[in-house]
PDB file of N, CA and C in Angstrom:
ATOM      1  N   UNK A   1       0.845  -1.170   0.000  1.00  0.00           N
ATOM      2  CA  UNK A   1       0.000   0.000   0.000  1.00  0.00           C
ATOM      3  C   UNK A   1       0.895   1.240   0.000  1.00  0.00           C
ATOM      4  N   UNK A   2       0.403   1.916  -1.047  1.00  0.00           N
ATOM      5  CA  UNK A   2       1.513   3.649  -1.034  1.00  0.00           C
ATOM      6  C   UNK A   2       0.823   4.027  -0.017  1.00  0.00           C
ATOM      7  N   UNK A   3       1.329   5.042   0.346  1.00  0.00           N
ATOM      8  CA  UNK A   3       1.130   6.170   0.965  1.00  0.00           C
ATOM      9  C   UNK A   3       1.201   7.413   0.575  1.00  0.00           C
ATOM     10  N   UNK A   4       0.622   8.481   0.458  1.00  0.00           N
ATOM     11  CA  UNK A   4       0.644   9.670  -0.161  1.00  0.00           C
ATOM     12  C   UNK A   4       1.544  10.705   0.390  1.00  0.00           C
ATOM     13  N   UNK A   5       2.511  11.343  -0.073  1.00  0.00           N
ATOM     14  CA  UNK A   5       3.533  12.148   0.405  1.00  0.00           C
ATOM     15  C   UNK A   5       2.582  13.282   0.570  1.00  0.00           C
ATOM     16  N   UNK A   6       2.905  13.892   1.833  1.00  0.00           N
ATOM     17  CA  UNK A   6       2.709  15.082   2.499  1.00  0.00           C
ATOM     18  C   UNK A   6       3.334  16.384   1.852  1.00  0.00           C
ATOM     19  N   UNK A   7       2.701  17.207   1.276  1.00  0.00           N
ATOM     20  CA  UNK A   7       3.854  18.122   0.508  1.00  0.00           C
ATOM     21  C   UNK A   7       4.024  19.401   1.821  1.00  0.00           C
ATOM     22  N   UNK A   8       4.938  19.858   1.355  1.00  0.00           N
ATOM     23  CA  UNK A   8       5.520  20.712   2.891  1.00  0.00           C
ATOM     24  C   UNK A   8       4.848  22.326   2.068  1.00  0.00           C
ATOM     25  N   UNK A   9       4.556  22.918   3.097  1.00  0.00           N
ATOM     26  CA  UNK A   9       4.068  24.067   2.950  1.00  0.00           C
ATOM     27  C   UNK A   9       5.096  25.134   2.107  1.00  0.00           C
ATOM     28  N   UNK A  10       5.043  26.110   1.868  1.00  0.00           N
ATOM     29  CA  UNK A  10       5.899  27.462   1.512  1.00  0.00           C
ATOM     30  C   UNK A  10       6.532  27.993   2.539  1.00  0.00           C
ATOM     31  N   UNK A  11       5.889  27.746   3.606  1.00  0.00           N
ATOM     32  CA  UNK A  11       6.261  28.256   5.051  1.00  0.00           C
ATOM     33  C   UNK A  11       7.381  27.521   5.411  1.00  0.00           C
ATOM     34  N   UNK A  12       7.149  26.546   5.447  1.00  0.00           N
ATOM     35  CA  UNK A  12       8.331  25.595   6.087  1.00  0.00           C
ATOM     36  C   UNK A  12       9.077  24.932   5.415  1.00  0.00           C
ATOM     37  N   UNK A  13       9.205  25.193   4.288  1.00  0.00           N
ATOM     38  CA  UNK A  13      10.134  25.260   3.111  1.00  0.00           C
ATOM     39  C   UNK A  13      11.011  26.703   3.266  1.00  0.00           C
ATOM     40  N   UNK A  14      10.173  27.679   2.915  1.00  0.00           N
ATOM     41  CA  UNK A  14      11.093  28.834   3.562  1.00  0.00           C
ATOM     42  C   UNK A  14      11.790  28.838   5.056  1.00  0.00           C
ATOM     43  N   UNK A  15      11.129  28.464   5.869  1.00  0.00           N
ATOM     44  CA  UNK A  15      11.986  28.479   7.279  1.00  0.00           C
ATOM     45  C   UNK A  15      13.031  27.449   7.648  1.00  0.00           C
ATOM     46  N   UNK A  16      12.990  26.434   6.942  1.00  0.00           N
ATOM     47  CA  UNK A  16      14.076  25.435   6.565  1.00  0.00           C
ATOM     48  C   UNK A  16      15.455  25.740   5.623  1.00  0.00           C
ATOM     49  N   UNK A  17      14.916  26.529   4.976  1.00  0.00           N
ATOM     50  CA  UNK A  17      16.374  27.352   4.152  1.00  0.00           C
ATOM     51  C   UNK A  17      16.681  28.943   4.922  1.00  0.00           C
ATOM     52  N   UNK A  18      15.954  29.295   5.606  1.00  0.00           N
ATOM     53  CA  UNK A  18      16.644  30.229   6.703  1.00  0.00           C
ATOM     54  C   UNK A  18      16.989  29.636   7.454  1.00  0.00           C
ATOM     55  N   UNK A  19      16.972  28.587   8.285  1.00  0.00           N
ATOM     56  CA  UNK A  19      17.442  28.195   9.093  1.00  0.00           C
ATOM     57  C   UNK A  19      18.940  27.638   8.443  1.00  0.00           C
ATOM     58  N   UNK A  20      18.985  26.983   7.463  1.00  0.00           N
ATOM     59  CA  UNK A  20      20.013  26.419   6.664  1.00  0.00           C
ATOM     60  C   UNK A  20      21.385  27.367   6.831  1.00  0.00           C
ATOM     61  N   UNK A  21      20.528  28.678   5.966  1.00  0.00           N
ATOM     62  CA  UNK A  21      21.585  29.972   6.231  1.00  0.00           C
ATOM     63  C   UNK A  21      22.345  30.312   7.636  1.00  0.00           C
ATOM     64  N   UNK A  22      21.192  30.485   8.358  1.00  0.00           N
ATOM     65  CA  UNK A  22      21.896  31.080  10.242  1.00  0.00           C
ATOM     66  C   UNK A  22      22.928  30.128   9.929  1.00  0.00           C
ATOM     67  N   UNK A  23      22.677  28.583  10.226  1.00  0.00           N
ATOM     68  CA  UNK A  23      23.563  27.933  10.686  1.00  0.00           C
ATOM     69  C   UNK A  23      25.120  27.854   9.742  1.00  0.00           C
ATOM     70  N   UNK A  24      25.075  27.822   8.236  1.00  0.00           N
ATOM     71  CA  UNK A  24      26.074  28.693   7.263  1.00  0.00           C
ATOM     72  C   UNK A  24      26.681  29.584   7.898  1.00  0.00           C
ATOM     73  N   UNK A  25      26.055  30.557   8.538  1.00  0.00           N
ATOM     74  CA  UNK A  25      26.502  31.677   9.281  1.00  0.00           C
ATOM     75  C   UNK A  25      27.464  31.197  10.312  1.00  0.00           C
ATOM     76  N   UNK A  26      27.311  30.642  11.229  1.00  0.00           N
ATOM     77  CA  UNK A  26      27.636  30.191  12.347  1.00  0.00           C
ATOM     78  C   UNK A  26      26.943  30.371  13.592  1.00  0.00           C
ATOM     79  N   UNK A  27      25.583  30.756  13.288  1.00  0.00           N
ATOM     80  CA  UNK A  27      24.603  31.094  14.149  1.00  0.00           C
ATOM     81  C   UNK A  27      24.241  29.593  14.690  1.00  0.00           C
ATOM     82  N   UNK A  28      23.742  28.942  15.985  1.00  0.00           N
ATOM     83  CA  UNK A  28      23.313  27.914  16.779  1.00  0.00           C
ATOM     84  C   UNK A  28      21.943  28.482  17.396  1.00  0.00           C
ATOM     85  N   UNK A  29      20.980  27.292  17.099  1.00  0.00           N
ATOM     86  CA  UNK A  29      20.032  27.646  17.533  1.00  0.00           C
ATOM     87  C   UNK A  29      19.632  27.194  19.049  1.00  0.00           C
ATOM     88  N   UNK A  30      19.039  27.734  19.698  1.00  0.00           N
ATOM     89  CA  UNK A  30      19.237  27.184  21.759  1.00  0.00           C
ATOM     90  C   UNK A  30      17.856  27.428  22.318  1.00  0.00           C
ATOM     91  N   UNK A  31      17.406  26.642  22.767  1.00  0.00           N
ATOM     92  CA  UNK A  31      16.314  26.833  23.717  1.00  0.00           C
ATOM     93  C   UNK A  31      16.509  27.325  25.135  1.00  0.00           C
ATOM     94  N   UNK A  32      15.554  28.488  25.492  1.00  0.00           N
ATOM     95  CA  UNK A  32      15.563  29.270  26.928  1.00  0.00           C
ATOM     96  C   UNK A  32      14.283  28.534  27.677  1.00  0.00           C
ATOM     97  N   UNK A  33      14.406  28.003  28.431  1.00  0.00           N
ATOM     98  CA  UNK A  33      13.463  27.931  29.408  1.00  0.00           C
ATOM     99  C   UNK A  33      13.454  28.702  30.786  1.00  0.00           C
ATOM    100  N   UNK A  34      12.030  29.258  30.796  1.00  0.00           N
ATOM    101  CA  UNK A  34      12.066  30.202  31.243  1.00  0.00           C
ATOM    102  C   UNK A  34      10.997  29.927  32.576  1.00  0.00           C
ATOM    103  N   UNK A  35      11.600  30.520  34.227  1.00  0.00           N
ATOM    104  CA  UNK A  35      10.685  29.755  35.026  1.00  0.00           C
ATOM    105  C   UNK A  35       9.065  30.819  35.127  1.00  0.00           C
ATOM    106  N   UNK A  36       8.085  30.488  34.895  1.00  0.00           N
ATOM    107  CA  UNK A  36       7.067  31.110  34.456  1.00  0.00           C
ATOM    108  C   UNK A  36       6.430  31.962  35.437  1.00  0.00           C
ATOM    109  N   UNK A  37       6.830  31.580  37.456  1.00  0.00           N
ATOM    110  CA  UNK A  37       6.476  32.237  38.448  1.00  0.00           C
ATOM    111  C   UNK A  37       7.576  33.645  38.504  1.00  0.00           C
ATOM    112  N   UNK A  38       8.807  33.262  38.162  1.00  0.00           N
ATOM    113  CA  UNK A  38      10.054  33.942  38.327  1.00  0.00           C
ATOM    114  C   UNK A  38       9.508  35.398  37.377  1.00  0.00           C
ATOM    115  N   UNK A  39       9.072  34.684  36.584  1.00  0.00           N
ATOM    116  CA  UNK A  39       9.281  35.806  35.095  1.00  0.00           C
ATOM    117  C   UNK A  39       8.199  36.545  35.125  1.00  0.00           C
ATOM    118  N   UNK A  40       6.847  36.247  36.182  1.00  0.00           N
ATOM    119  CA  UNK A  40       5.888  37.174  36.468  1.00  0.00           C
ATOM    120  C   UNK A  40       6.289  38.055  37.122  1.00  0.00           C
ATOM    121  N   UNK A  41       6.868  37.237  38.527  1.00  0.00           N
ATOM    122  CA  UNK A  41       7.374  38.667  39.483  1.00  0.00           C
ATOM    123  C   UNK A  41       8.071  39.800  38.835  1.00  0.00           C
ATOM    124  N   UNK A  42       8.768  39.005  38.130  1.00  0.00           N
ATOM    125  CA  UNK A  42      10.036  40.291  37.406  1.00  0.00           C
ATOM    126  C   UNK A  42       9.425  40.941  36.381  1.00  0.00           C
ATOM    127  N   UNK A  43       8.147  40.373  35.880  1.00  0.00           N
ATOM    128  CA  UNK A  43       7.626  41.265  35.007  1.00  0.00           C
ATOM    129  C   UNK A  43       6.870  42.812  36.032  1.00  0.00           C
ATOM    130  N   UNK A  44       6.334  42.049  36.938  1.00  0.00           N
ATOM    131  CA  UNK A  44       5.621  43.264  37.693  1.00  0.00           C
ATOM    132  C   UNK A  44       6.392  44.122  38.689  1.00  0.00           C
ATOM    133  N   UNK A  45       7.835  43.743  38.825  1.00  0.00           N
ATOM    134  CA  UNK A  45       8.781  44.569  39.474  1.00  0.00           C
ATOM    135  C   UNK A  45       9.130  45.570  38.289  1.00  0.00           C
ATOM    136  N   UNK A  46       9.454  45.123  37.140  1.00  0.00           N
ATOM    137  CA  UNK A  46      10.121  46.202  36.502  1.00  0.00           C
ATOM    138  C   UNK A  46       8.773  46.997  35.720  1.00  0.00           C
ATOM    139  N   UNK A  47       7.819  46.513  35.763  1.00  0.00           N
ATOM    140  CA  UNK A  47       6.511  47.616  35.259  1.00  0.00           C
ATOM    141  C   UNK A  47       6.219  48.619  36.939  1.00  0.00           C
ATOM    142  N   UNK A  48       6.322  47.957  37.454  1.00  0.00           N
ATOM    143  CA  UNK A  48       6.425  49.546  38.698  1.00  0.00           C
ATOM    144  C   UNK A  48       7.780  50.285  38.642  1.00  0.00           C
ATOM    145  N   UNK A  49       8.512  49.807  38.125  1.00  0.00           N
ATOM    146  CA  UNK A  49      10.065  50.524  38.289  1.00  0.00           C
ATOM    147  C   UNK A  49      10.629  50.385  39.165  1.00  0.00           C
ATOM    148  N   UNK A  50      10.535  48.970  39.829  1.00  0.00           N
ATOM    149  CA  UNK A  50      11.715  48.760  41.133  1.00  0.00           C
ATOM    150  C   UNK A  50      13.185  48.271  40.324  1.00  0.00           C
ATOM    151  N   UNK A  51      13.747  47.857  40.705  1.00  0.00           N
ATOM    152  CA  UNK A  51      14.980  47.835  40.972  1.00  0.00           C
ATOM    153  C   UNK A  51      15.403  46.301  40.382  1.00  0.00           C
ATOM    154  N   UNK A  52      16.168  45.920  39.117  1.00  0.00           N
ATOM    155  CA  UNK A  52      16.465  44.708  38.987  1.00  0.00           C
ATOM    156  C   UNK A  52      16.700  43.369  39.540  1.00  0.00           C
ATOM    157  N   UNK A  53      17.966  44.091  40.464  1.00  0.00           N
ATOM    158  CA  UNK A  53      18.877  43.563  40.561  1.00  0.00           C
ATOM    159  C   UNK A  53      19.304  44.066  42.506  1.00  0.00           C
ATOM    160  N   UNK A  54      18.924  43.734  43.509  1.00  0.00           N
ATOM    161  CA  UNK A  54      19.302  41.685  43.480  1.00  0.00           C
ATOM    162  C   UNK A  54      17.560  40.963  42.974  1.00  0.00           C
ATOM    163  N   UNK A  55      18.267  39.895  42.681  1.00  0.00           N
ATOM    164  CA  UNK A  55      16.741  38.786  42.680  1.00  0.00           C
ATOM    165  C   UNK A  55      16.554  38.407  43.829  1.00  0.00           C
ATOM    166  N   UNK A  56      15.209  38.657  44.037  1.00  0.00           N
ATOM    167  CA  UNK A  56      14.997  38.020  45.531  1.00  0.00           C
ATOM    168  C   UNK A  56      15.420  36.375  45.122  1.00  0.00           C
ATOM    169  N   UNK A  57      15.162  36.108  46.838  1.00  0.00           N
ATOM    170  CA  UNK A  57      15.704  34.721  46.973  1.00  0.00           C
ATOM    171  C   UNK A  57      14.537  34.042  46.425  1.00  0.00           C
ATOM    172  N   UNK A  58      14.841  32.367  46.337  1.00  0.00           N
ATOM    173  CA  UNK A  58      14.279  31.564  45.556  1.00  0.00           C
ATOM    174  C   UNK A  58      13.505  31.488  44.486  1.00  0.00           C
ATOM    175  N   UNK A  59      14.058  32.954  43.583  1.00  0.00           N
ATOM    176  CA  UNK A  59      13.316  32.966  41.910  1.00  0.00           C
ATOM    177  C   UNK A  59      14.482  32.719  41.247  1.00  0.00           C
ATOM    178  N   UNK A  60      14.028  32.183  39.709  1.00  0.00           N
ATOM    179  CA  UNK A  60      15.150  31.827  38.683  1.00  0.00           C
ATOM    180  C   UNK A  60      15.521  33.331  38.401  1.00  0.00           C
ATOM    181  N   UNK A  61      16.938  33.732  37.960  1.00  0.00           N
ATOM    182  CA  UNK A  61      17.361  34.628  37.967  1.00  0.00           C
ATOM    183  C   UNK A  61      17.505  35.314  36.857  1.00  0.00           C
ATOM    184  N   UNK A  62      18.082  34.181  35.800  1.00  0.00           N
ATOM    185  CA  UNK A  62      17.421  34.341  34.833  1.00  0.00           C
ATOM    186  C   UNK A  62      16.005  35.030  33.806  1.00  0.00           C
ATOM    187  N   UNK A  63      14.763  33.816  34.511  1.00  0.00           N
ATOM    188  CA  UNK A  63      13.792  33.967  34.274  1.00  0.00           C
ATOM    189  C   UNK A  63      13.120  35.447  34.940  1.00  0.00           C
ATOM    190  N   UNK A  64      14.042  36.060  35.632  1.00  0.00           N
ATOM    191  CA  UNK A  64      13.194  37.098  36.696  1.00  0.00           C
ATOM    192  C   UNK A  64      13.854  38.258  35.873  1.00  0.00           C
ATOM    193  N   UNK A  65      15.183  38.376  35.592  1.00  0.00           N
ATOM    194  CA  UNK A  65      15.287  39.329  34.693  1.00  0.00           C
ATOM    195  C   UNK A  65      14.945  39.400  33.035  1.00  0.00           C
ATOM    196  N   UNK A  66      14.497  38.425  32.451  1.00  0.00           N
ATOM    197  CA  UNK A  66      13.656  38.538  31.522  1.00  0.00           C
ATOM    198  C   UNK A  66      12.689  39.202  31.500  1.00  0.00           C
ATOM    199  N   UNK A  67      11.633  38.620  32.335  1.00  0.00           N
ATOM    200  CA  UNK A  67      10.131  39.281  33.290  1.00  0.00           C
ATOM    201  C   UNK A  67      10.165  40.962  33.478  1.00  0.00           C
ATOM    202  N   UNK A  68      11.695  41.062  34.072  1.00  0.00           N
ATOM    203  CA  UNK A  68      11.955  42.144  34.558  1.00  0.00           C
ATOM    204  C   UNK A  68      12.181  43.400  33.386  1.00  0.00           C
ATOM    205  N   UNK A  69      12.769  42.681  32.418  1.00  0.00           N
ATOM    206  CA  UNK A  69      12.480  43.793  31.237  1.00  0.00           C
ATOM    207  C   UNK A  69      12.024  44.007  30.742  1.00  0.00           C
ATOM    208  N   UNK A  70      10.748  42.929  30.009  1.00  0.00           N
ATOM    209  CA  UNK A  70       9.526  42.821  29.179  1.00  0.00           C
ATOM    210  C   UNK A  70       8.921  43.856  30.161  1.00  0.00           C
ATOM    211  N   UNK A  71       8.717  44.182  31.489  1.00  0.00           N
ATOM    212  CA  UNK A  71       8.338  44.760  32.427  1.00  0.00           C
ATOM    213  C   UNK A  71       8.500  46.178  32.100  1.00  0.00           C
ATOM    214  N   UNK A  72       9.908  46.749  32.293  1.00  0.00           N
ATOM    215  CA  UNK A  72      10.142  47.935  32.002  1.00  0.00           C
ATOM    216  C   UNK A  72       9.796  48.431  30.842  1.00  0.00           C
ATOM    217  N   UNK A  73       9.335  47.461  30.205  1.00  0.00           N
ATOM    218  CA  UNK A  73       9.447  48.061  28.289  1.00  0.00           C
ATOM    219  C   UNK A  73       8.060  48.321  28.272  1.00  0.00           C
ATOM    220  N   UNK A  74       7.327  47.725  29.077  1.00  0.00           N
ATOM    221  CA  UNK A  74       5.830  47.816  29.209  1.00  0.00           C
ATOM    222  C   UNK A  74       5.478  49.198  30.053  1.00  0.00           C
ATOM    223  N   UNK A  75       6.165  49.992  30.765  1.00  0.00           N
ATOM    224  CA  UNK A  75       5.702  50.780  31.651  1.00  0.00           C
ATOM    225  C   UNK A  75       5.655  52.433  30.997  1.00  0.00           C
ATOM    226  N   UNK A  76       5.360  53.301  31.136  1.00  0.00           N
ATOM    227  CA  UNK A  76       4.475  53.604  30.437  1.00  0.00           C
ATOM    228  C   UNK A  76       5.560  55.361  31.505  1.00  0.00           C
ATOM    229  N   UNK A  77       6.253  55.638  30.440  1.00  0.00           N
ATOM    230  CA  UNK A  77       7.265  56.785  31.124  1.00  0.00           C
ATOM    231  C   UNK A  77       7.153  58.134  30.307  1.00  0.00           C
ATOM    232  N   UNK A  78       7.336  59.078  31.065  1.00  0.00           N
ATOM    233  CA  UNK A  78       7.515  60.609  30.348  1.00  0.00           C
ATOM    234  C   UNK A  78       8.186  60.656  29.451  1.00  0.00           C
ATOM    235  N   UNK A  79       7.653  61.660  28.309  1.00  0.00           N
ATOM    236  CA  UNK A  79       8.737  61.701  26.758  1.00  0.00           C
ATOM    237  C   UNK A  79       9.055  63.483  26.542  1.00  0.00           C
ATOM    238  N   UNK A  80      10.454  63.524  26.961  1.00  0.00           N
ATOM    239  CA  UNK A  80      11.177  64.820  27.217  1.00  0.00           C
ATOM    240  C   UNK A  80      11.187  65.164  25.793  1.00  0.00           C
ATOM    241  N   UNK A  81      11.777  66.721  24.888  1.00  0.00           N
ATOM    242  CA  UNK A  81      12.682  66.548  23.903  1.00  0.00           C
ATOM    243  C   UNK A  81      13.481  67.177  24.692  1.00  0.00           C
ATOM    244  N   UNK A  82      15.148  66.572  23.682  1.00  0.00           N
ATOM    245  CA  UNK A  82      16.408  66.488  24.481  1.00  0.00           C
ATOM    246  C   UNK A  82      17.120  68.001  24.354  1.00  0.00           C
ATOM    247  N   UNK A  83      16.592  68.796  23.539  1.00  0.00           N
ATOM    248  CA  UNK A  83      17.019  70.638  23.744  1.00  0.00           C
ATOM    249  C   UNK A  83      16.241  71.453  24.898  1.00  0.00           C
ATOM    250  N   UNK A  84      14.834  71.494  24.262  1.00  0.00           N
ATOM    251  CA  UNK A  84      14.257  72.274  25.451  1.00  0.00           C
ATOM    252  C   UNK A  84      13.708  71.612  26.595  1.00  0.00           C
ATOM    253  N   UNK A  85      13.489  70.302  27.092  1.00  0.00           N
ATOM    254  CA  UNK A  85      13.192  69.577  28.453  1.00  0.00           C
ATOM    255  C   UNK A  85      11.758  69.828  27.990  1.00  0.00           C
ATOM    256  N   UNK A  86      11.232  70.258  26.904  1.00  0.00           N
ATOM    257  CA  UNK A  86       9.664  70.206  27.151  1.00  0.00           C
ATOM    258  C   UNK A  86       8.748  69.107  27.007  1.00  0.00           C
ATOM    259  N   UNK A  87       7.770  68.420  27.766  1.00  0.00           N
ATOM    260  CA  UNK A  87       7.098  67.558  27.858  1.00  0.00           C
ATOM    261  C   UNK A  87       6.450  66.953  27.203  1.00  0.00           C
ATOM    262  N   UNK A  88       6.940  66.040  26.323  1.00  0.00           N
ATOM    263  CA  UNK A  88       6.084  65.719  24.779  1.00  0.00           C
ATOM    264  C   UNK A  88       4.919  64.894  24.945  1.00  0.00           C
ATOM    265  N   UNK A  89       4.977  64.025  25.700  1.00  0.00           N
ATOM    266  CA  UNK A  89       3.449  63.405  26.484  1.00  0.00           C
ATOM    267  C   UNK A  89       4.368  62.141  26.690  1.00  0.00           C
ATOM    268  N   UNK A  90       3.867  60.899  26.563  1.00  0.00           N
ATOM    269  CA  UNK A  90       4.113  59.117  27.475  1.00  0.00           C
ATOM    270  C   UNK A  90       3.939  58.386  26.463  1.00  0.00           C
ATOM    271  N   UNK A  91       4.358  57.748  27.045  1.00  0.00           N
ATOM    272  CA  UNK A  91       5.023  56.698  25.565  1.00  0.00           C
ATOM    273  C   UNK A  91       5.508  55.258  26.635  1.00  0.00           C
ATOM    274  N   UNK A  92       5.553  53.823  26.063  1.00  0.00           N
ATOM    275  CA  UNK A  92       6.531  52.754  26.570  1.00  0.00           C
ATOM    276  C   UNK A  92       7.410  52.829  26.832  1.00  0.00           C
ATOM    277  N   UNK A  93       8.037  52.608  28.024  1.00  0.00           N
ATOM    278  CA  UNK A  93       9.614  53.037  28.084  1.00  0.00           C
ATOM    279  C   UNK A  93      10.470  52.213  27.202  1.00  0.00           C
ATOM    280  N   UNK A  94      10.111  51.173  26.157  1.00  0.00           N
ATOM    281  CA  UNK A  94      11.156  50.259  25.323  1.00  0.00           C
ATOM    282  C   UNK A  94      11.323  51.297  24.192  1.00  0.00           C
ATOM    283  N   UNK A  95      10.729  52.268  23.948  1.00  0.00           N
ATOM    284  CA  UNK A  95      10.394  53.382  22.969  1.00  0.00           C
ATOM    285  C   UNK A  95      11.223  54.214  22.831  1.00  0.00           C
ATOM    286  N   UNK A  96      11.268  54.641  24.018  1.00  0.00           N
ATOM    287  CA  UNK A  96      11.744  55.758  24.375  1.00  0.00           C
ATOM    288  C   UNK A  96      13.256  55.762  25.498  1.00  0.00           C
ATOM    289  N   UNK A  97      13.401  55.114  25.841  1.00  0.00           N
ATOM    290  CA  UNK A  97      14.307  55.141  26.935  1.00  0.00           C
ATOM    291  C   UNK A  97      15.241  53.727  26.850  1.00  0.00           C
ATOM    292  N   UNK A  98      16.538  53.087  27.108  1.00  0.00           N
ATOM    293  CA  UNK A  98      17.760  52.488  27.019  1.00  0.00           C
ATOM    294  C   UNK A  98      17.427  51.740  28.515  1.00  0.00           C
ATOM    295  N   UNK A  99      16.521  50.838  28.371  1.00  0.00           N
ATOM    296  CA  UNK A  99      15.742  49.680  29.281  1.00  0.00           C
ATOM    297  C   UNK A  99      17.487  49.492  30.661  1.00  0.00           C
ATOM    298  N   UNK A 100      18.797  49.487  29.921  1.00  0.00           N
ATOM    299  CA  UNK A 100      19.642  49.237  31.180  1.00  0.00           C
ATOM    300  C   UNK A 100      20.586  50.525  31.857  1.00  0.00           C
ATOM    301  N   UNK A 101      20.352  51.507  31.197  1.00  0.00           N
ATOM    302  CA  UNK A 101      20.995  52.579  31.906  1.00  0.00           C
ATOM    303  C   UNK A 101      19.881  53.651  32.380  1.00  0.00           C
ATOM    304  N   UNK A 102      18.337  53.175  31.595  1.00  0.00           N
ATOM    305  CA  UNK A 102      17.486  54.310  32.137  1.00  0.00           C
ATOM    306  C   UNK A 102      16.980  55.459  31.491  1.00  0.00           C
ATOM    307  N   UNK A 103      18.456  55.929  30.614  1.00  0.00           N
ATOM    308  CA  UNK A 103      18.401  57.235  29.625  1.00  0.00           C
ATOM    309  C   UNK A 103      17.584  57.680  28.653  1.00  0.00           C
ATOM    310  N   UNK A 104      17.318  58.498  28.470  1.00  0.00           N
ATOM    311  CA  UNK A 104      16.720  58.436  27.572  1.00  0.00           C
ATOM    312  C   UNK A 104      16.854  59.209  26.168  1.00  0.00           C
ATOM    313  N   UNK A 105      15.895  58.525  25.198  1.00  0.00           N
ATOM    314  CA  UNK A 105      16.727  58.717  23.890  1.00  0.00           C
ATOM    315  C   UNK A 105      17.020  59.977  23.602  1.00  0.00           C
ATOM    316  N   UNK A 106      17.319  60.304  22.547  1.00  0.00           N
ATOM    317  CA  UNK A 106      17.372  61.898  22.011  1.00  0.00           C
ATOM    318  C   UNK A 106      16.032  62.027  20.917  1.00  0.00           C
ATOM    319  N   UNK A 107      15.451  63.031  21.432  1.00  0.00           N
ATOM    320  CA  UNK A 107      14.337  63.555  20.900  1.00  0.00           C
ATOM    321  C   UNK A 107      14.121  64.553  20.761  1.00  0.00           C
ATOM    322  N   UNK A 108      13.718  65.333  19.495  1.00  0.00           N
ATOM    323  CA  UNK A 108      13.874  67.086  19.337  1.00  0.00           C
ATOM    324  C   UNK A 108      12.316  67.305  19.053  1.00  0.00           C
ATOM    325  N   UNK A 109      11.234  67.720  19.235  1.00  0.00           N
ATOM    326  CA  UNK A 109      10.217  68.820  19.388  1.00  0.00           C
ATOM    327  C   UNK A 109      10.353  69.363  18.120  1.00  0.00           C
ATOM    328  N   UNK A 110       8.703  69.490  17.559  1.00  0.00           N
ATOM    329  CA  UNK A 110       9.238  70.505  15.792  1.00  0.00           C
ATOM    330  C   UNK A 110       9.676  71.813  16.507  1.00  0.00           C
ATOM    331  N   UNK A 111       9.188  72.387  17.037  1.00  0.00           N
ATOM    332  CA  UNK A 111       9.667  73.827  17.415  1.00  0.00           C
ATOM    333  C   UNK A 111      11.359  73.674  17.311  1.00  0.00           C
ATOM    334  N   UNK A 112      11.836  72.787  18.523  1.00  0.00           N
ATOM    335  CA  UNK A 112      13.372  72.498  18.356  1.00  0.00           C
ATOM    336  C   UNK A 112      13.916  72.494  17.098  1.00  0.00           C
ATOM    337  N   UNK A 113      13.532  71.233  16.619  1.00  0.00           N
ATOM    338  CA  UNK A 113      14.124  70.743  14.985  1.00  0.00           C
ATOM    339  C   UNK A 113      13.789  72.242  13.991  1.00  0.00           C
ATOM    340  N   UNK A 114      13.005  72.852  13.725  1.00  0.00           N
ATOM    341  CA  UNK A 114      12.903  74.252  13.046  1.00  0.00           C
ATOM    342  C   UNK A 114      14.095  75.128  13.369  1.00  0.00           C
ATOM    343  N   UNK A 115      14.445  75.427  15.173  1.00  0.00           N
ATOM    344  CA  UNK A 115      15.092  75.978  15.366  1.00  0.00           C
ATOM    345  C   UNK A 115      16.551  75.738  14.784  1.00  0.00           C
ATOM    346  N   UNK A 116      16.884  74.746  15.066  1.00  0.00           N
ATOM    347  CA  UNK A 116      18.525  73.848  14.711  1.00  0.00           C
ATOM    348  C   UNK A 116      18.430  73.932  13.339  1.00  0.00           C
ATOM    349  N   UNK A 117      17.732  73.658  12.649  1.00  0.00           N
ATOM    350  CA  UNK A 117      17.471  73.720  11.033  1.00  0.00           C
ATOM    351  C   UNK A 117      17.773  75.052  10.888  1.00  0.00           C
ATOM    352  N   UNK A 118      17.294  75.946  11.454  1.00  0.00           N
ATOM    353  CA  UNK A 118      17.904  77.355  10.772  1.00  0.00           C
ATOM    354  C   UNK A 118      19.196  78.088  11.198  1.00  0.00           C
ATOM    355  N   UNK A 119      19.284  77.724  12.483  1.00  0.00           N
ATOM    356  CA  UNK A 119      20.682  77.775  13.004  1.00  0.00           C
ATOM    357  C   UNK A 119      21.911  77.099  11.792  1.00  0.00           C
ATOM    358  N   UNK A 120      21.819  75.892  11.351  1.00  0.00           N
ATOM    359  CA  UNK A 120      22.703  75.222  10.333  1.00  0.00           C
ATOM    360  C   UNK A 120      21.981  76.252   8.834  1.00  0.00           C
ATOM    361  N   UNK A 121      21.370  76.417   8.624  1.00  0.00           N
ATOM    362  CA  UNK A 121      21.001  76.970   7.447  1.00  0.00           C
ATOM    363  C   UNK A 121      21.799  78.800   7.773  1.00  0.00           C
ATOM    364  N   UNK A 122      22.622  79.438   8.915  1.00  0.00           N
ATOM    365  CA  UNK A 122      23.048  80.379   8.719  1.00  0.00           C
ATOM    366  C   UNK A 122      24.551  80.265   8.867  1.00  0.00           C
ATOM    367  N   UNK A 123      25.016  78.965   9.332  1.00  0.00           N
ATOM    368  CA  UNK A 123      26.227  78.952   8.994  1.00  0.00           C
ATOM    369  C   UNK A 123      26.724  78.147   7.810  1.00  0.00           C
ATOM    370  N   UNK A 124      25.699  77.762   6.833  1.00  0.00           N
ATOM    371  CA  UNK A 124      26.014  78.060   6.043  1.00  0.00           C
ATOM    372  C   UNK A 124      26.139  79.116   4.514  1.00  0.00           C
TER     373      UNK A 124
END
């Protein structure tokens, strides 16, 4: 008795020759397991904006700073521009702000950007 060959999708025909490539590359592919209590807490520590780092005791540490950044990226922070400090409204902090030092990006205001634009438009 035949059996009828299964034809493989477009999908997984394509993701089988990307994958082909990474590994060409020297890219390795790795599974994270991630502990799922750990990675809540740390999600809801870093959406209030506490403090990474230490992990409390008996969470994966790992898994808690994962949590912990999906967290921060989720929280929901003031959007400066970076000439005049004026208050552009709120935004995600993964948006707007450098999730491990805090900083935040550079952002100019049209008023700003007009200004600097004509400033360079008189020296030259």
């Amino acid at each position: 008795m035949k059996q009828k060959l299964r034809q493989r999708s477009a999908v997984a025909i394509r993701q089988e020759l990307y994958r082909q490539r990474k590994e060409a590359e020297g890219y390795r592919r790795k599974t994270l397991w991630l502990h799922q209590d750990s990675e809540q807490q740390g999600f809801k520590c870093g959406q209030a904006g506490g403090a990474m780092l230490p992990v409390p005791e008996g969470l994966d540490q790992l898994s808690y700073c994962a949590g912990w950044f999906r967290g921060a990226g989720e929280r929901e922070m003031p959007v400066f521009c970076s000439s005049c400090r004026e208050q552009l409204g709120t935004g995600a902090a993964r948006d707007y702000y450098d999730l491990l030092t805090g900083q935040p990006y550079e952002l100019i205001c049209d008023e700003c950007e007009a200004l600097i634009a004509g400033e360079k438009n008189e020296r030259l």
